[in-house]
Protein backbone atom coordinates (compact mmCIF):
# COMPACT_ATOMS: atom_id res chain seq x y z
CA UNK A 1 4.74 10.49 -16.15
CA UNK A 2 8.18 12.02 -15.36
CA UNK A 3 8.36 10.94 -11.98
CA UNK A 4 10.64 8.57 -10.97
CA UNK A 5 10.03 5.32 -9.69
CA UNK A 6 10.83 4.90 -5.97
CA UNK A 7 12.89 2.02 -4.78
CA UNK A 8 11.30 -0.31 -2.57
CA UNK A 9 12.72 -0.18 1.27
CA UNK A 10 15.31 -1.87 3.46
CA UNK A 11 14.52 -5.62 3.51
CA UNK A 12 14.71 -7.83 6.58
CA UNK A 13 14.61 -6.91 9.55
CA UNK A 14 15.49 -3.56 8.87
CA UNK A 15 12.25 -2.96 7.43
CA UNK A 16 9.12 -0.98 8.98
CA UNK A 17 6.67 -3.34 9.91
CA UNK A 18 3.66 -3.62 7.30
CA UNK A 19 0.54 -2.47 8.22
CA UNK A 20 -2.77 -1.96 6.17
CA UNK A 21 -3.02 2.26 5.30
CA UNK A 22 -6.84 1.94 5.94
CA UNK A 23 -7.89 -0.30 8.83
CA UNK A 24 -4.36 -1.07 10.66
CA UNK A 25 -4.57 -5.02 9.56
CA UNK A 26 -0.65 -6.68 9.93
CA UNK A 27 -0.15 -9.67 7.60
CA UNK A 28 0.63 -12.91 9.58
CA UNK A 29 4.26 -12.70 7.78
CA UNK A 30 6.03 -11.23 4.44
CA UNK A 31 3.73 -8.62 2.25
CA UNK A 32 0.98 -10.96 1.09
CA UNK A 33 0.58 -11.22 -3.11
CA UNK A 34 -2.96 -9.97 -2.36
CA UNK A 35 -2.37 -6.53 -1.03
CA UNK A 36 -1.98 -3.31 -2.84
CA UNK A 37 0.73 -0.77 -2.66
CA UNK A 38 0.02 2.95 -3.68
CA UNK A 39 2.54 5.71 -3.66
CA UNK A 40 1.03 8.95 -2.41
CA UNK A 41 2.80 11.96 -1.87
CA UNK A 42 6.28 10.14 -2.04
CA UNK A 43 4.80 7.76 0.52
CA UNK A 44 4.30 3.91 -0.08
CA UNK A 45 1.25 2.31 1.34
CA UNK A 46 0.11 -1.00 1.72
CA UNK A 47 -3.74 -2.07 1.78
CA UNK A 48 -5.36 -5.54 2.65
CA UNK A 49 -6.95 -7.20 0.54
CA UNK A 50 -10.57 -6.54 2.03
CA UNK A 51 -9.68 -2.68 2.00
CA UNK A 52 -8.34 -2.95 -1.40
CA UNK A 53 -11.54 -4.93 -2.52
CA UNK A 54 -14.08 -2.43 -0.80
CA UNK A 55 -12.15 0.38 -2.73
CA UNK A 56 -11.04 -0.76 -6.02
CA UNK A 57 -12.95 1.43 -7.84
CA UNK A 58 -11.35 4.53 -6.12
CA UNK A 59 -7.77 2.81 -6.62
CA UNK A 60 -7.92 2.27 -10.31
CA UNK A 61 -9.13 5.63 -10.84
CA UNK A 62 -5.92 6.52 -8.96
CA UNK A 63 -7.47 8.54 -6.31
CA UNK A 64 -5.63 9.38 -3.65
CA UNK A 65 -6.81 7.20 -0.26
CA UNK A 66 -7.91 10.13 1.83
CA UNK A 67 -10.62 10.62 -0.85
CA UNK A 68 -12.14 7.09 -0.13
């Protein structure tokens, strides 16, 4: 692909709180290991690991979320 690849965000506490793209879950802390992150239209979302279970299918077919 020649796209880019974006660099991640402001760490700390400058950062946007984390919050799961599909149901609104917050991890207890840091970005667990477990979630997901997908870049959609310039965009970087995170998705919990329950969400990214129920979809996987979708996600490694690289559809975007708004199709699952």
């Amino acid at each position: 692909m020649d796209q880019p690849t974006p660099h991640p965000g402001p760490s700390g506490s400058e950062a946007q709180p984390v919050v799961c793209a599909s149901c609104g879950t917050r991890p207890p802390g840091e970005i667990p290991p477990t979630w997901t992150c997908s870049v959609e239209n310039g965009t970087r979302q995170y998705f919990c690991v329950d969400c990214a279970r129920a979809n996987l299918r979708a996600i490694e077919g690289r559809l975007d979320s708004s199709w699952w």
